[in-house]
Protein backbone atom coordinates (compact mmCIF):
# COMPACT_ATOMS: atom_id res chain seq x y z
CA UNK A 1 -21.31 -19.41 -16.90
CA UNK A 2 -21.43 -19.08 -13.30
CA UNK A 3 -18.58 -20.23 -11.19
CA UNK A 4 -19.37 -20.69 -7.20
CA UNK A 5 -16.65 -20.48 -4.39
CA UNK A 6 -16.67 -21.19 -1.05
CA UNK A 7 -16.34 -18.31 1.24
CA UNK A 8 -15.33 -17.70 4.98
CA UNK A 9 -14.36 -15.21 7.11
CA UNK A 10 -15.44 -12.11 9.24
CA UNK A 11 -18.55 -9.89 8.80
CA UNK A 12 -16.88 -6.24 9.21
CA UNK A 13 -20.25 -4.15 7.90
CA UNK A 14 -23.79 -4.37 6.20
CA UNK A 15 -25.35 -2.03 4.51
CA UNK A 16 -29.12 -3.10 3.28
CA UNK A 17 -29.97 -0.42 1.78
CA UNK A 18 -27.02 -0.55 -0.91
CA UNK A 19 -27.49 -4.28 -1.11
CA UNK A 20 -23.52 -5.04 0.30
CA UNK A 21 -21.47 -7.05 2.83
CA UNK A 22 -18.50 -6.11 3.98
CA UNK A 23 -16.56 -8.97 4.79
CA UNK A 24 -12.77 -9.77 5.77
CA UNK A 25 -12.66 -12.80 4.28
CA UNK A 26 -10.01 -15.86 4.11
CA UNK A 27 -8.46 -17.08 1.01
CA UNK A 28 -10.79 -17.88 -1.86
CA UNK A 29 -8.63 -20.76 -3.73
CA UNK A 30 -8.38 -20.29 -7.32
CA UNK A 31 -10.12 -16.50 -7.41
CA UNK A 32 -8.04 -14.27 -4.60
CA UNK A 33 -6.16 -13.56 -1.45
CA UNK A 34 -7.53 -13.15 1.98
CA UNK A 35 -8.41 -9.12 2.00
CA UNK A 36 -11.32 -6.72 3.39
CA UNK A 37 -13.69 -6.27 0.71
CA UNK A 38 -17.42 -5.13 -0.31
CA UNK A 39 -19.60 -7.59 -2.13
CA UNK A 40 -23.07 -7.52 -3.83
CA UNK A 41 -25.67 -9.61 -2.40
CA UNK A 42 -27.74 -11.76 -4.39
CA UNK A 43 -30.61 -10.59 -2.48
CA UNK A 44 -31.18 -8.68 0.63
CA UNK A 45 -32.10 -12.42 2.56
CA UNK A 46 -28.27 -13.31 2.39
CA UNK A 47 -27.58 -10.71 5.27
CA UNK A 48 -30.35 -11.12 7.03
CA UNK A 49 -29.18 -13.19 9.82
CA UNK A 50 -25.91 -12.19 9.58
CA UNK A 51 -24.41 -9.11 11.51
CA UNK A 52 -20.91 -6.89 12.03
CA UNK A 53 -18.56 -9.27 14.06
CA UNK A 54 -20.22 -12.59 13.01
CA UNK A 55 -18.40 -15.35 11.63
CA UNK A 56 -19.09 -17.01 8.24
CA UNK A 57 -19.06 -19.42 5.77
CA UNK A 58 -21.37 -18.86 2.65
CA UNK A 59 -20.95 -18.83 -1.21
CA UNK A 60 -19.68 -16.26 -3.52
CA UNK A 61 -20.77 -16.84 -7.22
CA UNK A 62 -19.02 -14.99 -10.19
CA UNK A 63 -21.07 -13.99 -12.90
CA UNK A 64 -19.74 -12.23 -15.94
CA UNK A 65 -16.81 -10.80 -13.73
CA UNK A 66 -18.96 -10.11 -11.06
CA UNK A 67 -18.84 -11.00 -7.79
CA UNK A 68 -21.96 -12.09 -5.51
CA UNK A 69 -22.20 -13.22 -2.26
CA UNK A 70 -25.12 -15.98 -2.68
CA UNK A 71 -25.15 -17.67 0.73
CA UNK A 72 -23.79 -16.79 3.86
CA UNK A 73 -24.37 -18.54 7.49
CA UNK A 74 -22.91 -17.75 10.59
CA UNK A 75 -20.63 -20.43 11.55
């Protein structure tokens, strides 16, 4: 089962290579607090148009108690 949350907040790093955002995000209702956290990208498109210092909105799906960041946009 794959639960999907909405997800905004700050872009603080990328790293492509490892597959990862960085992101200080805002509350995610019903899953956690706002904090500074790394997240595994669905695919290396999700960070493509984003970069350090952008704002976003996007999609973080939890899969088997993992977390992945699915979508994200610059808002």
């Amino acid at each position: 089962e794959v639960k999907t949350y909405p997800v905004t907040g700050k872009v603080v790093a990328v790293d492509s290579a490892k597959g990862t955002v960085t992101l200080d995000h805002e509350d995610i209702p019903g899953l956690m607090q706002a904090m500074e956290m790394e997240f595994r990208t669905a695919s290396p498109s999700v960070v493509q148009s984003v970069a350090p210092g952008d704002t976003v909105a996007g999609k973080l799906e939890v899969r088997s108690g993992e977390t992945v960041i699915s979508e994200l946009k610059q808002r």
